[in-house]
C-alpha atoms as a PDB file:
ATOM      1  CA  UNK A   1     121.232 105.617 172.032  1.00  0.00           C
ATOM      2  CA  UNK A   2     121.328 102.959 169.670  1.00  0.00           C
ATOM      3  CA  UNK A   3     125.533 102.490 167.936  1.00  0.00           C
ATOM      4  CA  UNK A   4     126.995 101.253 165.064  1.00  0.00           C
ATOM      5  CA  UNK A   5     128.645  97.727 166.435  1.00  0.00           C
ATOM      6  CA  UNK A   6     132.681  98.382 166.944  1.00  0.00           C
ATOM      7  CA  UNK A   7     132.988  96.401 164.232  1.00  0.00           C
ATOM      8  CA  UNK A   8     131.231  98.387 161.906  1.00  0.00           C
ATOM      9  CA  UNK A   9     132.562 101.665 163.272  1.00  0.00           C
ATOM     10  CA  UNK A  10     136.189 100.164 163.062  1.00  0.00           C
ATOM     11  CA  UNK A  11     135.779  99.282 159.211  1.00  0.00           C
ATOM     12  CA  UNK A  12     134.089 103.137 158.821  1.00  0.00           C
ATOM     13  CA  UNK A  13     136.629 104.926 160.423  1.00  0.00           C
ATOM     14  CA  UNK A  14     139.681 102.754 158.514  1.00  0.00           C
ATOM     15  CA  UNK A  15     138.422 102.785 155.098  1.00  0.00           C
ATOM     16  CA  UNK A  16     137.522 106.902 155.584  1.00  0.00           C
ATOM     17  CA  UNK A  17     141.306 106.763 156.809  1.00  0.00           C
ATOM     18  CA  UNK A  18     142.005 104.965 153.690  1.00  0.00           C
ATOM     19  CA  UNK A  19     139.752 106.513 150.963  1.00  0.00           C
ATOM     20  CA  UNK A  20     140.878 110.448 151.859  1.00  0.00           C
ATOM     21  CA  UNK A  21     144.748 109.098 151.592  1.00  0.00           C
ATOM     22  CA  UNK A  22     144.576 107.395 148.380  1.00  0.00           C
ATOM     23  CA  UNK A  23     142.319 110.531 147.307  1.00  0.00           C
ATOM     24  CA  UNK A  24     145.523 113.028 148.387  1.00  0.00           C
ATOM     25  CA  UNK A  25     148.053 110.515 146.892  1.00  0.00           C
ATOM     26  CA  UNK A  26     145.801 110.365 143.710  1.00  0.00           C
ATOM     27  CA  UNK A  27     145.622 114.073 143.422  1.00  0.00           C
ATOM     28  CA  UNK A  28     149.735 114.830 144.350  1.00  0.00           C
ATOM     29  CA  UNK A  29     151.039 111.773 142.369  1.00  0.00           C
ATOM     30  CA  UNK A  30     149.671 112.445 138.765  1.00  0.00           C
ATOM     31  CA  UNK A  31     151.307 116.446 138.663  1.00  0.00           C
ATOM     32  CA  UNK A  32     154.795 114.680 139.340  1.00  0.00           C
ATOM     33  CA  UNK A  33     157.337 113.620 136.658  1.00  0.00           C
ATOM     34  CA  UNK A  34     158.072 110.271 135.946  1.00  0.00           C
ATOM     35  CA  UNK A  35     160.497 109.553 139.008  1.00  0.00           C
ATOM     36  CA  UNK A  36     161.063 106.346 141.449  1.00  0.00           C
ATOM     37  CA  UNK A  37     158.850 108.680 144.028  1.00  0.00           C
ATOM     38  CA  UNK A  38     155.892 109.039 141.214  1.00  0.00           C
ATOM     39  CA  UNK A  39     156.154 105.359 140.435  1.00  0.00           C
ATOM     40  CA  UNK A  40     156.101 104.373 144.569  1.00  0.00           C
ATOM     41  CA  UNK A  41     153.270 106.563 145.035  1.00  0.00           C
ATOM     42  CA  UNK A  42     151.574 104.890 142.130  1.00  0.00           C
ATOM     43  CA  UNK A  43     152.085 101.527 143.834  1.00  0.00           C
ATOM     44  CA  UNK A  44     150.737 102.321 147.460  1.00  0.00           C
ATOM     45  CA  UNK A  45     147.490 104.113 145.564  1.00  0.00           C
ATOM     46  CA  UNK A  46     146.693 100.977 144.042  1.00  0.00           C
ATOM     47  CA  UNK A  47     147.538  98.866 147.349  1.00  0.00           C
ATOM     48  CA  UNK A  48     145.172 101.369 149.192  1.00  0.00           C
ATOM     49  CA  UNK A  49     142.338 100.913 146.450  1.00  0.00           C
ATOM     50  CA  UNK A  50     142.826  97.123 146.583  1.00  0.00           C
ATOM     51  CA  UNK A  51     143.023  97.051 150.542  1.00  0.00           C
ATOM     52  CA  UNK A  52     139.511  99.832 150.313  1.00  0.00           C
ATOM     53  CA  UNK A  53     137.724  96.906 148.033  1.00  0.00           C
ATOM     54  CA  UNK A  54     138.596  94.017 149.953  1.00  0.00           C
ATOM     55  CA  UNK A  55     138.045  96.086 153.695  1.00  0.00           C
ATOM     56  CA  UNK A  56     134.719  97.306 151.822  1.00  0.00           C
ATOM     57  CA  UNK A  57     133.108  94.029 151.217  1.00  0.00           C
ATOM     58  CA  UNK A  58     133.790  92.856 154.491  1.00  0.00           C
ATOM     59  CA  UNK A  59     132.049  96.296 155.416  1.00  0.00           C
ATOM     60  CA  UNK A  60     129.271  95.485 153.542  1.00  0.00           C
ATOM     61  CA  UNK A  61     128.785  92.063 155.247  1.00  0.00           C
ATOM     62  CA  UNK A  62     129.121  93.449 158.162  1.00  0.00           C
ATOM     63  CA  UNK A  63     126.092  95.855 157.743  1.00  0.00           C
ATOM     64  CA  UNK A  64     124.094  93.094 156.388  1.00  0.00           C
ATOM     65  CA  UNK A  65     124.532  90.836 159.399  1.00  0.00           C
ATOM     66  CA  UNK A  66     124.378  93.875 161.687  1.00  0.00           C
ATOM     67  CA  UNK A  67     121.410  96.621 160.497  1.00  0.00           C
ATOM     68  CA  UNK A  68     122.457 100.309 161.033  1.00  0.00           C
ATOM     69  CA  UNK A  69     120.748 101.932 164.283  1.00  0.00           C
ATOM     70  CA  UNK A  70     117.005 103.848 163.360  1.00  0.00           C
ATOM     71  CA  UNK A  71     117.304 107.245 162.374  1.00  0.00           C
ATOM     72  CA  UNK A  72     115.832 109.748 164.997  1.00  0.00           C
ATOM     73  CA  UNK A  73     111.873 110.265 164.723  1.00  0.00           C
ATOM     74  CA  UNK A  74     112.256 114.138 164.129  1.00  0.00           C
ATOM     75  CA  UNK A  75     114.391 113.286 160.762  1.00  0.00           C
ATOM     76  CA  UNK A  76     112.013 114.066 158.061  1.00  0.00           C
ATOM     77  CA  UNK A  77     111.006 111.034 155.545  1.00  0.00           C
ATOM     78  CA  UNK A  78     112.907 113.041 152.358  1.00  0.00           C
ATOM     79  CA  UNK A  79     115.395 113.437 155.168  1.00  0.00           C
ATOM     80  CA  UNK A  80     115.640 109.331 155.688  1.00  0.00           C
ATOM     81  CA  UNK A  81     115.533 109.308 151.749  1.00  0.00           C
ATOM     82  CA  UNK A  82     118.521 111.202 150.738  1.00  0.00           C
ATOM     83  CA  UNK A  83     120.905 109.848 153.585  1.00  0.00           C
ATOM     84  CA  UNK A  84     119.368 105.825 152.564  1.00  0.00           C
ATOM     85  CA  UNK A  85     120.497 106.601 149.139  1.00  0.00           C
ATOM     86  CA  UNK A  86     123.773 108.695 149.719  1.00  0.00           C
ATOM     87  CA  UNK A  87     124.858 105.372 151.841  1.00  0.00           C
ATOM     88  CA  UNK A  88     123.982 102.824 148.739  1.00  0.00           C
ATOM     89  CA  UNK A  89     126.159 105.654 146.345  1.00  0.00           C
ATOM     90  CA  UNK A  90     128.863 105.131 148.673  1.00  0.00           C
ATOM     91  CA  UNK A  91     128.608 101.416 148.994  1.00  0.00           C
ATOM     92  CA  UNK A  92     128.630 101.443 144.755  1.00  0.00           C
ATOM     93  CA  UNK A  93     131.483 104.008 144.753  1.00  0.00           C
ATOM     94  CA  UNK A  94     133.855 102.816 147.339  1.00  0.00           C
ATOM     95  CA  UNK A  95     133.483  99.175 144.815  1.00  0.00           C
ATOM     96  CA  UNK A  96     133.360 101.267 141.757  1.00  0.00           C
ATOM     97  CA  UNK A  97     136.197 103.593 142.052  1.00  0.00           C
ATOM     98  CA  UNK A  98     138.703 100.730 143.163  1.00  0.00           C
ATOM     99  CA  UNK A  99     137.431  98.618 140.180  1.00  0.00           C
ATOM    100  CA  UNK A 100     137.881 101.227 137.605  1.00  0.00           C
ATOM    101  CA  UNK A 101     140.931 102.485 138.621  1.00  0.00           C
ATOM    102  CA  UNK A 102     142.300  98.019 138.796  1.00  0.00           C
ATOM    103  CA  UNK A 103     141.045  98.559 134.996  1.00  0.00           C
ATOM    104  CA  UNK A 104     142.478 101.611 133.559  1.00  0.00           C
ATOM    105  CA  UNK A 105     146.000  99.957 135.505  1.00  0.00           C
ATOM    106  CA  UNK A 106     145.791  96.873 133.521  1.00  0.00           C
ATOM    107  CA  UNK A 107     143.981  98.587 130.661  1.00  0.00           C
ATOM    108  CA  UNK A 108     147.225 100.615 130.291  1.00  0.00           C
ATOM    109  CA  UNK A 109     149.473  98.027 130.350  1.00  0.00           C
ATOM    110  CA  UNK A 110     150.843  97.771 134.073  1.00  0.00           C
ATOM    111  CA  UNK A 111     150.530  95.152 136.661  1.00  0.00           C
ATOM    112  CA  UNK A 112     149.261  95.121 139.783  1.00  0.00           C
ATOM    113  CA  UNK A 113     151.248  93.764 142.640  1.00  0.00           C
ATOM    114  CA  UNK A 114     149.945  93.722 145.724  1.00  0.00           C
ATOM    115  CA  UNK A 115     152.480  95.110 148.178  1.00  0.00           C
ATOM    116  CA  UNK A 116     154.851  93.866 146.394  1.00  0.00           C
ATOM    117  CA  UNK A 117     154.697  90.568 146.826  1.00  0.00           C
ATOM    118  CA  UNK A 118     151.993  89.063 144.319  1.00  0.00           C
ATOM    119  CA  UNK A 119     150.466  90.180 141.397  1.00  0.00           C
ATOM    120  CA  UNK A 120     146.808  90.134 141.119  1.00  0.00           C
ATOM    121  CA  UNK A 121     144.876  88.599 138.268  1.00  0.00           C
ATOM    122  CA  UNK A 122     144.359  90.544 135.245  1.00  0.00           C
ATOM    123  CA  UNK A 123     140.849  91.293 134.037  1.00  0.00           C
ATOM    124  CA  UNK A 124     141.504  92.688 131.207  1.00  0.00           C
ATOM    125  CA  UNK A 125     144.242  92.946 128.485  1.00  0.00           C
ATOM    126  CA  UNK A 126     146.671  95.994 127.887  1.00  0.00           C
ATOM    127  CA  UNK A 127     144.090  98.118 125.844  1.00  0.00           C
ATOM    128  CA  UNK A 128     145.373 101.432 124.870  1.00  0.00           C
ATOM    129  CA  UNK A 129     141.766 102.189 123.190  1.00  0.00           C
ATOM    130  CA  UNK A 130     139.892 101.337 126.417  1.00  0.00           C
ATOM    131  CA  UNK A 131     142.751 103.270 128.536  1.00  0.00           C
ATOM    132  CA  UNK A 132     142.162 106.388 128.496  1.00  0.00           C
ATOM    133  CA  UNK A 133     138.175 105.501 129.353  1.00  0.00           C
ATOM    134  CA  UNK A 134     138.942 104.099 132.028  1.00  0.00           C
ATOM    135  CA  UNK A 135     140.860 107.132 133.454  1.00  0.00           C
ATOM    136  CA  UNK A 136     138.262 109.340 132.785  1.00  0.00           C
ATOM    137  CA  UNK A 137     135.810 107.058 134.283  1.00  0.00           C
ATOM    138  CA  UNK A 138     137.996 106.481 137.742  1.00  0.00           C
ATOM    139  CA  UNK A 139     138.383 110.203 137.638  1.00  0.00           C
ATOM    140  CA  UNK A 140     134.770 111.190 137.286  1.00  0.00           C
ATOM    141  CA  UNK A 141     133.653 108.652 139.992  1.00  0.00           C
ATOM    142  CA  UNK A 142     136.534 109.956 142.377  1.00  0.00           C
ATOM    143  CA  UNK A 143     135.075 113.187 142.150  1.00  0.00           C
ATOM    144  CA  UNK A 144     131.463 111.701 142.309  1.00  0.00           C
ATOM    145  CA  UNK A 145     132.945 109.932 145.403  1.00  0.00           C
ATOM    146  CA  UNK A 146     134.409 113.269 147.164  1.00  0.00           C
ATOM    147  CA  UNK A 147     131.206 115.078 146.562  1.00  0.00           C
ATOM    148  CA  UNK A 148     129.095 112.532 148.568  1.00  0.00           C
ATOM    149  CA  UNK A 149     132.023 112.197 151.147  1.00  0.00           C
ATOM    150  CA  UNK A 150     131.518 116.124 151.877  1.00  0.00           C
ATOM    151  CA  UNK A 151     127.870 115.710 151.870  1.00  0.00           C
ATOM    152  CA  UNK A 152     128.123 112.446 154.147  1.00  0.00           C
ATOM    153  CA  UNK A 153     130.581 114.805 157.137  1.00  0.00           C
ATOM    154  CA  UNK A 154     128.529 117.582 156.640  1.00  0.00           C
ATOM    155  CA  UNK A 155     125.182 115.815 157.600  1.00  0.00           C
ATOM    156  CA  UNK A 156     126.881 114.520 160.286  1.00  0.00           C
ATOM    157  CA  UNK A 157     128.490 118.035 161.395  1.00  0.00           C
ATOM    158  CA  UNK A 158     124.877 118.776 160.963  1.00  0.00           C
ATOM    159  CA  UNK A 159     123.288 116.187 163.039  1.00  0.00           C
ATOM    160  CA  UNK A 160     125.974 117.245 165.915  1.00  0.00           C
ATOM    161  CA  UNK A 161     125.887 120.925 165.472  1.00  0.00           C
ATOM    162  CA  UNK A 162     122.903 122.110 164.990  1.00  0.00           C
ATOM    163  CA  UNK A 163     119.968 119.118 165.383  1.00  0.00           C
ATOM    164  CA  UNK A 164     121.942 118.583 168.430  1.00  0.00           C
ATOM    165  CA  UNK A 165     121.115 114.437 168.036  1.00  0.00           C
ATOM    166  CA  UNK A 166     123.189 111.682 168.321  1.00  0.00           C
ATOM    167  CA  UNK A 167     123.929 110.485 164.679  1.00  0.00           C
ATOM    168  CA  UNK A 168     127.362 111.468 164.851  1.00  0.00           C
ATOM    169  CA  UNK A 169     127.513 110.062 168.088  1.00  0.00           C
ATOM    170  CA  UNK A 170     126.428 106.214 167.080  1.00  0.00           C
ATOM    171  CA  UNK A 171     129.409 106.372 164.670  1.00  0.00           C
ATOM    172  CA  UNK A 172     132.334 107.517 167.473  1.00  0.00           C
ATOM    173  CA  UNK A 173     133.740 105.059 169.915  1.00  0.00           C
ATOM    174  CA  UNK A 174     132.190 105.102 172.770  1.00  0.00           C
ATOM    175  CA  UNK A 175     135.574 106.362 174.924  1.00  0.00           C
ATOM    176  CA  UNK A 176     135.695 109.348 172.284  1.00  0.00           C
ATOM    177  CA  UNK A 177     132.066 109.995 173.303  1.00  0.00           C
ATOM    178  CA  UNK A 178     131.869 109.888 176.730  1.00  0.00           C
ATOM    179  CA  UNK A 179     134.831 112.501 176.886  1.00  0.00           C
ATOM    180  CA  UNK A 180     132.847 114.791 174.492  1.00  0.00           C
ATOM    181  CA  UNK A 181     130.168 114.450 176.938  1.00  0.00           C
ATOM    182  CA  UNK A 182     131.978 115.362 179.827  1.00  0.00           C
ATOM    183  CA  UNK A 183     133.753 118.563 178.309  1.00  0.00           C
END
């Protein structure tokens, strides 16, 4: 069986880590009054989309220096098709939805200081016009981005569960594997 490298499946499994939290803190944060707790959350969210972008570049290196394993012959070519471009909406959401949400922050007038201890650059000035666009955009590719997410676990429950190959498998350490095997 061709694998992912353990680089490659490290930087998966942390940014998936990383991408459902800030999606739960994204979704519990915005309901809350204005409180030290809302404003706290509102600071790790944005450390989690800044540490996604950064983690997701290196990601993307990575898989350019290290091509992902062949798909199985018995996939179908429309099959090969739709996962190819799922992965590249990923790739331009994971960049996209960090970006716009960095933009509706500064866009509305607040900083952003990386845990705390430095502010990053801002791209753009406090815009109260272009605001509220870029909310709706960082909400409508968040949603974008969990609808290809479910997609993306449930090819790969898919894969597992009922082609019975081992495309789950290339993407699971190999410990966590070989126990899987053995039960």
């Amino acid at each position: 069986m061709q694998r992912y490298s353990g680089k490659s499946m490290a930087l998966h499994w942390l940014v998936a880590i990383m991408i459902i939290a800030a999606f739960i803190m994204g979704s519990y944060m915005t309901d809350l009054r204005i409180s030290p707790t809302k404003l706290k959350l509102y600071s790790w969210h944005k450390w989690i989309g800044i540490t996604v972008l950064a983690l997701v570049a290196i990601r993307l290196l990575v898989r350019l220096t290290n091509p992902a394993p062949a798909y199985p012959e018995h996939m179908k070519s429309w099959e090969k098709q739709i996962a190819q471009v799922t992965h590249i909406a990923l790739y331009f959401l994971m960049f996209a939805v960090p970006i716009s949400g960095y933009l509706y922050t500064y866009a509305a007038g607040f900083p952003v200081v990386y845990l705390g201890l430095f502010e990053l650059p801002a791209l753009i000035a406090p815009n109260p016009e272009l605001k509220d666009s870029f909310k709706e955009l960082h909400e409508y590719l968040t949603k974008g981005m969990l609808i290809l997410v479910l997609l993306h676990v449930a090819a790969a429950l898919k894969h597992h569960f009922i082609d019975k190959d081992d495309v789950l498998k290339r993407m699971l350490p190999a410990r966590l594997h070989d126990e899987n095997k053995q039960g």
